[in-house]
PDB file of N, CA and C in Angstrom:
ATOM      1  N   UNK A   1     -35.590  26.385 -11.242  1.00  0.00           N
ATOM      2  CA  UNK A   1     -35.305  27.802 -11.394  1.00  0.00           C
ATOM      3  C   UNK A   1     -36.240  28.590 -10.470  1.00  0.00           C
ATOM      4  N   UNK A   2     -35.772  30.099  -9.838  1.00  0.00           N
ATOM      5  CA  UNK A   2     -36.335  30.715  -9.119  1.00  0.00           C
ATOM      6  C   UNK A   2     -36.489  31.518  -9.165  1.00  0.00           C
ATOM      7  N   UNK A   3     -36.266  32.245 -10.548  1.00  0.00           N
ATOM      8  CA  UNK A   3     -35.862  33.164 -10.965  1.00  0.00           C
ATOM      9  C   UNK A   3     -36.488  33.501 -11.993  1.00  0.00           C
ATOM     10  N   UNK A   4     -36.685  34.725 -13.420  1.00  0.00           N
ATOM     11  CA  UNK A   4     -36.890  35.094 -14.694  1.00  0.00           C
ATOM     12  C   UNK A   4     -36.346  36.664 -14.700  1.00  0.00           C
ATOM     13  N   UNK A   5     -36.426  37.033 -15.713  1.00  0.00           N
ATOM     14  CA  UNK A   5     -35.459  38.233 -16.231  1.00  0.00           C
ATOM     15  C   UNK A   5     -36.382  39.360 -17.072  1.00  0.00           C
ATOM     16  N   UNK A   6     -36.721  40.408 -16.554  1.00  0.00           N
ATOM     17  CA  UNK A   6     -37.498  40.956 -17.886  1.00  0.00           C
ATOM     18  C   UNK A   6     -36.422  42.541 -17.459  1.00  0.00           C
ATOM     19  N   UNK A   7     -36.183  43.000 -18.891  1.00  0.00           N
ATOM     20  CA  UNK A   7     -35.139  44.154 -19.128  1.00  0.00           C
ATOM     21  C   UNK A   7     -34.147  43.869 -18.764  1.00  0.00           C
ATOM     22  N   UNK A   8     -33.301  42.589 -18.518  1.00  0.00           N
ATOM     23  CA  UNK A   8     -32.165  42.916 -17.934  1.00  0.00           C
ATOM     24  C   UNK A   8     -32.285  42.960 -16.422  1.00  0.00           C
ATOM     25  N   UNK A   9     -33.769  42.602 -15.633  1.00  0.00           N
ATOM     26  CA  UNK A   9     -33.611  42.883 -14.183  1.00  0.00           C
ATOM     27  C   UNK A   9     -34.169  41.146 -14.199  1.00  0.00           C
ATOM     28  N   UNK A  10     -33.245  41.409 -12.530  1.00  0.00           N
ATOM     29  CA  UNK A  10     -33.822  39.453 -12.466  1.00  0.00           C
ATOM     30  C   UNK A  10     -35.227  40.050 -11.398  1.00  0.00           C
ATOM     31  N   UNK A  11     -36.066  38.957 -11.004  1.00  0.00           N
ATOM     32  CA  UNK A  11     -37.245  39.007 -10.158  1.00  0.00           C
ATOM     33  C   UNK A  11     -37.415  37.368  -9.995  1.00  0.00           C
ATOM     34  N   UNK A  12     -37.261  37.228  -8.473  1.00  0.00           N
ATOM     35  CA  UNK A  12     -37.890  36.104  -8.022  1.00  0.00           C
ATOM     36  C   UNK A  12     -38.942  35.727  -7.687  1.00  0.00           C
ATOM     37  N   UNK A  13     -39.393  34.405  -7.467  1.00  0.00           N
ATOM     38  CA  UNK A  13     -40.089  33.452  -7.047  1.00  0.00           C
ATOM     39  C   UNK A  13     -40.109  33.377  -5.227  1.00  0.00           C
ATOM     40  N   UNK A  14     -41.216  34.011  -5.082  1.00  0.00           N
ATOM     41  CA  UNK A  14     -40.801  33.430  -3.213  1.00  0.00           C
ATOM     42  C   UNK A  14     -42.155  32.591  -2.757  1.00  0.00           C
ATOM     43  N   UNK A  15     -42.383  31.987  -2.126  1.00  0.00           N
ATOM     44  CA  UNK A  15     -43.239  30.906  -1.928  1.00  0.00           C
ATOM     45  C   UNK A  15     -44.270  30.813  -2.913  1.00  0.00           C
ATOM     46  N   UNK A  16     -44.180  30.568  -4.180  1.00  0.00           N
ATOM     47  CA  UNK A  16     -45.028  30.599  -5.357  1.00  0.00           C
ATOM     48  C   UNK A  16     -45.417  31.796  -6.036  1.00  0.00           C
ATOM     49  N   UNK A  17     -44.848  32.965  -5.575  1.00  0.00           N
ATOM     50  CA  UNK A  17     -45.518  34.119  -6.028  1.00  0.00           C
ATOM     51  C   UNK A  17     -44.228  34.898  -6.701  1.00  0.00           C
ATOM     52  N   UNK A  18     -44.953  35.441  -7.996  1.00  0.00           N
ATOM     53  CA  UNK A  18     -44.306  36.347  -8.836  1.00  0.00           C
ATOM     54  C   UNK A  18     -44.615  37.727  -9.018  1.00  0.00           C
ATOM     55  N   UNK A  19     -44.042  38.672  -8.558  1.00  0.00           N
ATOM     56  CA  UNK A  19     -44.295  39.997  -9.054  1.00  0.00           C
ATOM     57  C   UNK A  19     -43.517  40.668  -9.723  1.00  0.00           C
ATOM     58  N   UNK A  20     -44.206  41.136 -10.995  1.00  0.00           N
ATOM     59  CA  UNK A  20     -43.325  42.218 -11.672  1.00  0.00           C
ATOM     60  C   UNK A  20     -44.096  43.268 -12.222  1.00  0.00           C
ATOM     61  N   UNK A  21     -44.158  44.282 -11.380  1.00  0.00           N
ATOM     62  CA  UNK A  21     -44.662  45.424 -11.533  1.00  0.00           C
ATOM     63  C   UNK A  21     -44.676  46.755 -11.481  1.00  0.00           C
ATOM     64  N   UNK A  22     -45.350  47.184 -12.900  1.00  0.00           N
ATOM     65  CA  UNK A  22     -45.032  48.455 -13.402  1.00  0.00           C
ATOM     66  C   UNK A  22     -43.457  48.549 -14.128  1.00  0.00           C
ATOM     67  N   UNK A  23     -43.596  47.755 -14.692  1.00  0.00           N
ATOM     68  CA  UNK A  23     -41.743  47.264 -15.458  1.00  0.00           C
ATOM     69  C   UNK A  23     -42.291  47.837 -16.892  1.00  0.00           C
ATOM     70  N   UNK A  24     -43.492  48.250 -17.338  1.00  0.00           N
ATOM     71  CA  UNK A  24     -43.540  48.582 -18.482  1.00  0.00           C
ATOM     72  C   UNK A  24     -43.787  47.307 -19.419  1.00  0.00           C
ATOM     73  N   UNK A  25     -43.866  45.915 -19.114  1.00  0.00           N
ATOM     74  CA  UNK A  25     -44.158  44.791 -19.731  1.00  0.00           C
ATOM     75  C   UNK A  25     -45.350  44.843 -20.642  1.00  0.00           C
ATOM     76  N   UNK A  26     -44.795  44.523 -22.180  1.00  0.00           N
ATOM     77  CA  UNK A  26     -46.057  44.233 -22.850  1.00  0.00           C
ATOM     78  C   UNK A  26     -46.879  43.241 -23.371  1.00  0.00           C
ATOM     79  N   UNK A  27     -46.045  42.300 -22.777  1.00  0.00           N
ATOM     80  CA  UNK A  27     -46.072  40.832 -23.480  1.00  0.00           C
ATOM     81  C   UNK A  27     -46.017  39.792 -22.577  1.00  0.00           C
ATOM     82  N   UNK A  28     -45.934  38.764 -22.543  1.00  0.00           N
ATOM     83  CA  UNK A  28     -45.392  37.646 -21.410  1.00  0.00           C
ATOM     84  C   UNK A  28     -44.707  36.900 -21.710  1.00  0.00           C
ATOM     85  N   UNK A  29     -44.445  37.112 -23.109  1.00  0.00           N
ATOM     86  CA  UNK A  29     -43.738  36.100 -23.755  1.00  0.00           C
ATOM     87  C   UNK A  29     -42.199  36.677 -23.403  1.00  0.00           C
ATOM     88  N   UNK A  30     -42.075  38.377 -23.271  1.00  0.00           N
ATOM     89  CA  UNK A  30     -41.019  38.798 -23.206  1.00  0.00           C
ATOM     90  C   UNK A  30     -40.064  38.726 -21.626  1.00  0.00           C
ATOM     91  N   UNK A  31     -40.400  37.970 -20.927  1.00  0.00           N
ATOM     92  CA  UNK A  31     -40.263  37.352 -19.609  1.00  0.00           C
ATOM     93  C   UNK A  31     -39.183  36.097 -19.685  1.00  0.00           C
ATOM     94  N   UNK A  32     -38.073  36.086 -19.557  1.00  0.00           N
ATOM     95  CA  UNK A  32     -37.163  35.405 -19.843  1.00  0.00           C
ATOM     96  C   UNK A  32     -37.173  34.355 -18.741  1.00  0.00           C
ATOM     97  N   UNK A  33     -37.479  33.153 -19.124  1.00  0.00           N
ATOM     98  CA  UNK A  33     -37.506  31.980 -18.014  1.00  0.00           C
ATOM     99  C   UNK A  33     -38.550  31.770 -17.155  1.00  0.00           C
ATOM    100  N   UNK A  34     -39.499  32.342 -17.972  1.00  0.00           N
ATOM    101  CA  UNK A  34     -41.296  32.209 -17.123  1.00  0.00           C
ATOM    102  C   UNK A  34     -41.476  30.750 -17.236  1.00  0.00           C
ATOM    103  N   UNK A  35     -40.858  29.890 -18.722  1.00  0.00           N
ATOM    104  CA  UNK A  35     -41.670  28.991 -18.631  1.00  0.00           C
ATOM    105  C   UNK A  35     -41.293  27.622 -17.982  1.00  0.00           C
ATOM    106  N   UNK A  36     -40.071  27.979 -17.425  1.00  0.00           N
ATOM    107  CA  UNK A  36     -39.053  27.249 -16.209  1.00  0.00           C
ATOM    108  C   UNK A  36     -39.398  27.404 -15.104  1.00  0.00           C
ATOM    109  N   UNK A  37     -39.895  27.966 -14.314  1.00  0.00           N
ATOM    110  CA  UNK A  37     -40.445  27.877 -13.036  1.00  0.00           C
ATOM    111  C   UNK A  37     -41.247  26.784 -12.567  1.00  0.00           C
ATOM    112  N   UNK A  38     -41.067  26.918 -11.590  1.00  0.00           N
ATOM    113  CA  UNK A  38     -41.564  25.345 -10.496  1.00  0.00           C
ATOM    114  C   UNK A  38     -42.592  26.225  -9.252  1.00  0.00           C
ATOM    115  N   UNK A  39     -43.337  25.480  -9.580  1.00  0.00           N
ATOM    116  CA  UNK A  39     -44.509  25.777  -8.223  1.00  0.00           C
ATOM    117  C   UNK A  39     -45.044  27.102  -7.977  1.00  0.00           C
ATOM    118  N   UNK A  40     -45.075  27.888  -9.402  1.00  0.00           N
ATOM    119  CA  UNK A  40     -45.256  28.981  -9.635  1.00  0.00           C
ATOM    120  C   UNK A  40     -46.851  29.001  -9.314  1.00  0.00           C
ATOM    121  N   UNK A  41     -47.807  29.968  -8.447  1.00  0.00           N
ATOM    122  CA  UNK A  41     -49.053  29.767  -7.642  1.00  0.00           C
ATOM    123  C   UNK A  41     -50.193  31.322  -8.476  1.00  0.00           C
ATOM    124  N   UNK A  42     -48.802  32.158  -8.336  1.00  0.00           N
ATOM    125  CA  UNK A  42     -49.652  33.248  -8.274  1.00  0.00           C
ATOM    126  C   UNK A  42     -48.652  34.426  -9.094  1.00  0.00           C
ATOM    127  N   UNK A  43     -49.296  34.679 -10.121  1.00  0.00           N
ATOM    128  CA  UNK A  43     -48.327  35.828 -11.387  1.00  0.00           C
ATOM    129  C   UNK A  43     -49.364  36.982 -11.196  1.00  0.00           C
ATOM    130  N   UNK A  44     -47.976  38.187 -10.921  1.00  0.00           N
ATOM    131  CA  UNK A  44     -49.178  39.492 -10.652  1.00  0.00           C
ATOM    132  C   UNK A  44     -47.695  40.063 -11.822  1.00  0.00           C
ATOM    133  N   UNK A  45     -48.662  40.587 -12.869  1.00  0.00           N
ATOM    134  CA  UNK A  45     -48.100  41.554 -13.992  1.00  0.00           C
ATOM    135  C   UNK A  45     -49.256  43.083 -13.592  1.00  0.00           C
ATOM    136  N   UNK A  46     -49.083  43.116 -12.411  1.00  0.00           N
ATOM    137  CA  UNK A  46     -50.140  44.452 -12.225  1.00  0.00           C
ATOM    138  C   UNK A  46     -49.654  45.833 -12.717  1.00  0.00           C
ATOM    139  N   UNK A  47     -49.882  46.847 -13.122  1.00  0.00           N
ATOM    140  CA  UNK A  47     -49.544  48.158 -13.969  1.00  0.00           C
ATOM    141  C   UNK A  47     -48.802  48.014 -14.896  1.00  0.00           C
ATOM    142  N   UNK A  48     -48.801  47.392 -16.069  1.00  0.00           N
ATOM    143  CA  UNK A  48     -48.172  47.024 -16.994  1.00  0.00           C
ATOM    144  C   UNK A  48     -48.526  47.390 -18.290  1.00  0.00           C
ATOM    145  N   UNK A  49     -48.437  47.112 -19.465  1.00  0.00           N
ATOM    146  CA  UNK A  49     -49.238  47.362 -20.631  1.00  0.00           C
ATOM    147  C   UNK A  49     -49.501  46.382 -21.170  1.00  0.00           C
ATOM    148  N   UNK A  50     -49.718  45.378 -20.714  1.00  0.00           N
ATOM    149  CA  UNK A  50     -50.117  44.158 -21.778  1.00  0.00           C
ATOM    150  C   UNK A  50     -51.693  44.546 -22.037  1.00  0.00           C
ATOM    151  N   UNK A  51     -51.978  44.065 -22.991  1.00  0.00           N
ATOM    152  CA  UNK A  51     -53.514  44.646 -24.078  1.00  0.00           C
ATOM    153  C   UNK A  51     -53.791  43.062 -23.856  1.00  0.00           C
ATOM    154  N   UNK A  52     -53.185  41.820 -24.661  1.00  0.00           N
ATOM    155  CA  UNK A  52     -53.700  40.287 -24.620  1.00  0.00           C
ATOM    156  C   UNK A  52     -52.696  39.589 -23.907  1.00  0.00           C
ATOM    157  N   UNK A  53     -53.512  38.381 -22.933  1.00  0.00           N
ATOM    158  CA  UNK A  53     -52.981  37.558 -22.580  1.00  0.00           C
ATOM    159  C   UNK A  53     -52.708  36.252 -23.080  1.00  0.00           C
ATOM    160  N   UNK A  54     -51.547  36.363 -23.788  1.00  0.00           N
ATOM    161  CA  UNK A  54     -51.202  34.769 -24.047  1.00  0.00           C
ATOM    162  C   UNK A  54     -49.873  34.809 -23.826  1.00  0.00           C
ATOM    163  N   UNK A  55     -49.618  33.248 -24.216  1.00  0.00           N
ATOM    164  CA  UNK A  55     -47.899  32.770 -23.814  1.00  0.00           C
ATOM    165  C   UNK A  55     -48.497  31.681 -22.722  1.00  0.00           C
ATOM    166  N   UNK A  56     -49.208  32.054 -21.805  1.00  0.00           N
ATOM    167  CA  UNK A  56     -49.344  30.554 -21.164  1.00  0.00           C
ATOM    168  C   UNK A  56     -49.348  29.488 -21.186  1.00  0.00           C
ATOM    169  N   UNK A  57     -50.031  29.129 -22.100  1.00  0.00           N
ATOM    170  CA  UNK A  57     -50.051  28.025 -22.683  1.00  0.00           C
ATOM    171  C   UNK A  57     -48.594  27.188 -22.388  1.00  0.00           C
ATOM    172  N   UNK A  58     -47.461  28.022 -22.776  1.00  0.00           N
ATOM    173  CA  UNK A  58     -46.112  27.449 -22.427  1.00  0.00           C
ATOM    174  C   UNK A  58     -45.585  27.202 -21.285  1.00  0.00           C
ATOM    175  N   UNK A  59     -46.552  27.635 -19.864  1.00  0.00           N
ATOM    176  CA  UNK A  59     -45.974  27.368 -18.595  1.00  0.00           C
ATOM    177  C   UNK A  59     -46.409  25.935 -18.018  1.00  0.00           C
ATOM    178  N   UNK A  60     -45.808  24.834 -18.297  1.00  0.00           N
ATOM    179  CA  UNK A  60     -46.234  23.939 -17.985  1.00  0.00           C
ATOM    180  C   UNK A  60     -46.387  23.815 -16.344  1.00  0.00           C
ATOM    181  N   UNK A  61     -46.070  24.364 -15.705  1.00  0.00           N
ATOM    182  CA  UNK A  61     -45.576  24.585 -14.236  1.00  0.00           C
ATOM    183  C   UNK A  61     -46.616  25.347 -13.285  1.00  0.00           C
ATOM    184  N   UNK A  62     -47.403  26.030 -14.634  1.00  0.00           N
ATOM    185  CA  UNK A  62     -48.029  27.105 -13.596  1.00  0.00           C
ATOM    186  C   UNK A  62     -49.372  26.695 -12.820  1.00  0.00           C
ATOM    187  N   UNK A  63     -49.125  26.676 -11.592  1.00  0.00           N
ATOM    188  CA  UNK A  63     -51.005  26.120 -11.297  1.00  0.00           C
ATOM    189  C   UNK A  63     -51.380  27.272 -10.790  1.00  0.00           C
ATOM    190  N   UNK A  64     -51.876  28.280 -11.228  1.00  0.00           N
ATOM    191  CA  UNK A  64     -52.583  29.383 -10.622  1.00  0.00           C
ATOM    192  C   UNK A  64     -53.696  29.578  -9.385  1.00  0.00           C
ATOM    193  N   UNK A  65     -53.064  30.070  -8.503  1.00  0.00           N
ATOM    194  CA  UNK A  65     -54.005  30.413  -7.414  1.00  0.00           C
ATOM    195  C   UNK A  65     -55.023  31.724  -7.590  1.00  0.00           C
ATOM    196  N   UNK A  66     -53.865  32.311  -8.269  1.00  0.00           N
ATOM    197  CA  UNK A  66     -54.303  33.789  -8.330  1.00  0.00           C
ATOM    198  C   UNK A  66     -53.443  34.477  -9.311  1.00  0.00           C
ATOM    199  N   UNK A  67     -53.877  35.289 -10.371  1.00  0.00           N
ATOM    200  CA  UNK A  67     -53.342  35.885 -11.409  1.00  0.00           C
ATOM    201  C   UNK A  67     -53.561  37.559 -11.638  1.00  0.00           C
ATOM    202  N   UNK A  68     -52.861  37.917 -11.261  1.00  0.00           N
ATOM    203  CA  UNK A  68     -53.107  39.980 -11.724  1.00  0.00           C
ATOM    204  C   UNK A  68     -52.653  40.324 -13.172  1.00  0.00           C
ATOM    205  N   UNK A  69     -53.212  41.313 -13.289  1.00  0.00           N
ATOM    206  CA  UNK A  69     -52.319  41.835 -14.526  1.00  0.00           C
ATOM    207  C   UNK A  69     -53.259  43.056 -14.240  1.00  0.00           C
ATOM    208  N   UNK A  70     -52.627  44.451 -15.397  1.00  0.00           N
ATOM    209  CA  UNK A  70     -52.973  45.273 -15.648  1.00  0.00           C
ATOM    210  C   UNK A  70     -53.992  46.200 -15.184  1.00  0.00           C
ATOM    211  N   UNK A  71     -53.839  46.645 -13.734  1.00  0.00           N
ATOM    212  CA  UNK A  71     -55.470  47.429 -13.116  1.00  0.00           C
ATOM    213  C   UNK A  71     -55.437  48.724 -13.776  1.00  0.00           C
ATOM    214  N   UNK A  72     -54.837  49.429 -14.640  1.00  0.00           N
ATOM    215  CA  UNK A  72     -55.480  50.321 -15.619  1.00  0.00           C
ATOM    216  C   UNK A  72     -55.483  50.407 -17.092  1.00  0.00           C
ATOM    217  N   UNK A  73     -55.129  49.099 -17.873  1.00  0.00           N
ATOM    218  CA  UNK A  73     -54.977  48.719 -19.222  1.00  0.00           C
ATOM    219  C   UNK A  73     -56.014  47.924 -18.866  1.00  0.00           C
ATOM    220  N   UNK A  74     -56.511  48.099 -20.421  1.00  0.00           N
ATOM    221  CA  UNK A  74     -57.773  47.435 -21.030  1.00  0.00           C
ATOM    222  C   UNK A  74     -57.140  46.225 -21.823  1.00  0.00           C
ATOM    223  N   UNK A  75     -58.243  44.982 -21.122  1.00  0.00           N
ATOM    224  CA  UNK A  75     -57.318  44.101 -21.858  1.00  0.00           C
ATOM    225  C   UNK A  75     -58.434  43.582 -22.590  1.00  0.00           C
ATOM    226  N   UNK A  76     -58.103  42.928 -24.339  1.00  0.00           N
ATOM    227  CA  UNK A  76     -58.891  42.901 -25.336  1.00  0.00           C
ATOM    228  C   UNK A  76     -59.103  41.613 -25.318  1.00  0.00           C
ATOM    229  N   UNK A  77     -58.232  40.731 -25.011  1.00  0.00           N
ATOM    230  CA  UNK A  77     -58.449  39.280 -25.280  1.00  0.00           C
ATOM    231  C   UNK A  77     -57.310  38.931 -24.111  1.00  0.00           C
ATOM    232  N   UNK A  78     -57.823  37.557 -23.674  1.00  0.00           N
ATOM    233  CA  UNK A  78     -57.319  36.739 -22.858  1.00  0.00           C
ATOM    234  C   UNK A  78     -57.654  35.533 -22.883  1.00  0.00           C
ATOM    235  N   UNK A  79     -56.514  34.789 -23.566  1.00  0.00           N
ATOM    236  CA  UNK A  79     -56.107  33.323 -23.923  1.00  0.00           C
ATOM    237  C   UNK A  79     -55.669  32.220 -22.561  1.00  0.00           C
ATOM    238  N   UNK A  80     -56.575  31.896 -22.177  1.00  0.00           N
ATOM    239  CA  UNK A  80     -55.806  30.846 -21.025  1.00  0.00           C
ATOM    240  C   UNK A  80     -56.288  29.743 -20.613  1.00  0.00           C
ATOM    241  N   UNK A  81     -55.686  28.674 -21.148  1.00  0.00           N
ATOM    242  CA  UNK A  81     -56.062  27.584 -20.996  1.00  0.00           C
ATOM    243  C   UNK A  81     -54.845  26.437 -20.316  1.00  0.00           C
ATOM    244  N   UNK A  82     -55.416  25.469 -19.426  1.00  0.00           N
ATOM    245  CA  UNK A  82     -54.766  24.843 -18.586  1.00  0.00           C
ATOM    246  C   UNK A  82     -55.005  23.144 -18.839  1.00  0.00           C
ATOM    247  N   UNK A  83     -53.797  22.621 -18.567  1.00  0.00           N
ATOM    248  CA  UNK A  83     -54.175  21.596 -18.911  1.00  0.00           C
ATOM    249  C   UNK A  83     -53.287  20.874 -18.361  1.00  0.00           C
ATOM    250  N   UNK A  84     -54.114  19.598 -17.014  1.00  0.00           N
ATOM    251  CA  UNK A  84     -53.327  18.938 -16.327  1.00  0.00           C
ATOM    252  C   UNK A  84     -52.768  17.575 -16.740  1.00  0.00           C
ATOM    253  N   UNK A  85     -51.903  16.963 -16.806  1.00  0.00           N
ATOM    254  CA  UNK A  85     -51.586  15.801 -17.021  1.00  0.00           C
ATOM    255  C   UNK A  85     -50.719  14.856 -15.844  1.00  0.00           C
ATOM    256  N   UNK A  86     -51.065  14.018 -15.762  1.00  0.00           N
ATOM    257  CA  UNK A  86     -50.836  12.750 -14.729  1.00  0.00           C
ATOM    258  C   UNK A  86     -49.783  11.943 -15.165  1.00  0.00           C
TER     259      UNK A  86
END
């Protein structure tokens, strides 16, 4: 997949990188098909409202290069843990 869905809008995947921003997102969980992606590098949720980061946990896919979120929300907690398997 190359693709995920948040509101009803699709947003792609282009050489590992995801942007969806300023969509009003509060969650990550509410990201339809985040946790289907392949070779996903770099998730920018920049101007958004998410307060905590979790849901990751469910991206088995994701190897993060680089991660944005929120440059004027305060974020309270952030859950992220990775875990490779062979």
């Amino acid at each position: 997949m190359d693709h995920v869905y948040y509101n009803n809008e699709k947003f792609y995947v282009k050489e590992g990188v995801l942007n969806i921003l300023r969509k009003k997102v509060r969650s990550i969980d509410q990201i339809e098909g985040l946790e289907n992606l392949f070779n996903l590098h770099y998730l920018n949720l920049s101007w958004n409202e998410i307060s905590e980061i979790e849901g990751l946990e469910n991206l088995r896919n994701f190897l993060p290069k680089k991660f944005n979120f929120n440059y004027r929300a305060k974020v309270y907690r952030v859950k992220f843990e990775i875990s490779e398997s062979y």
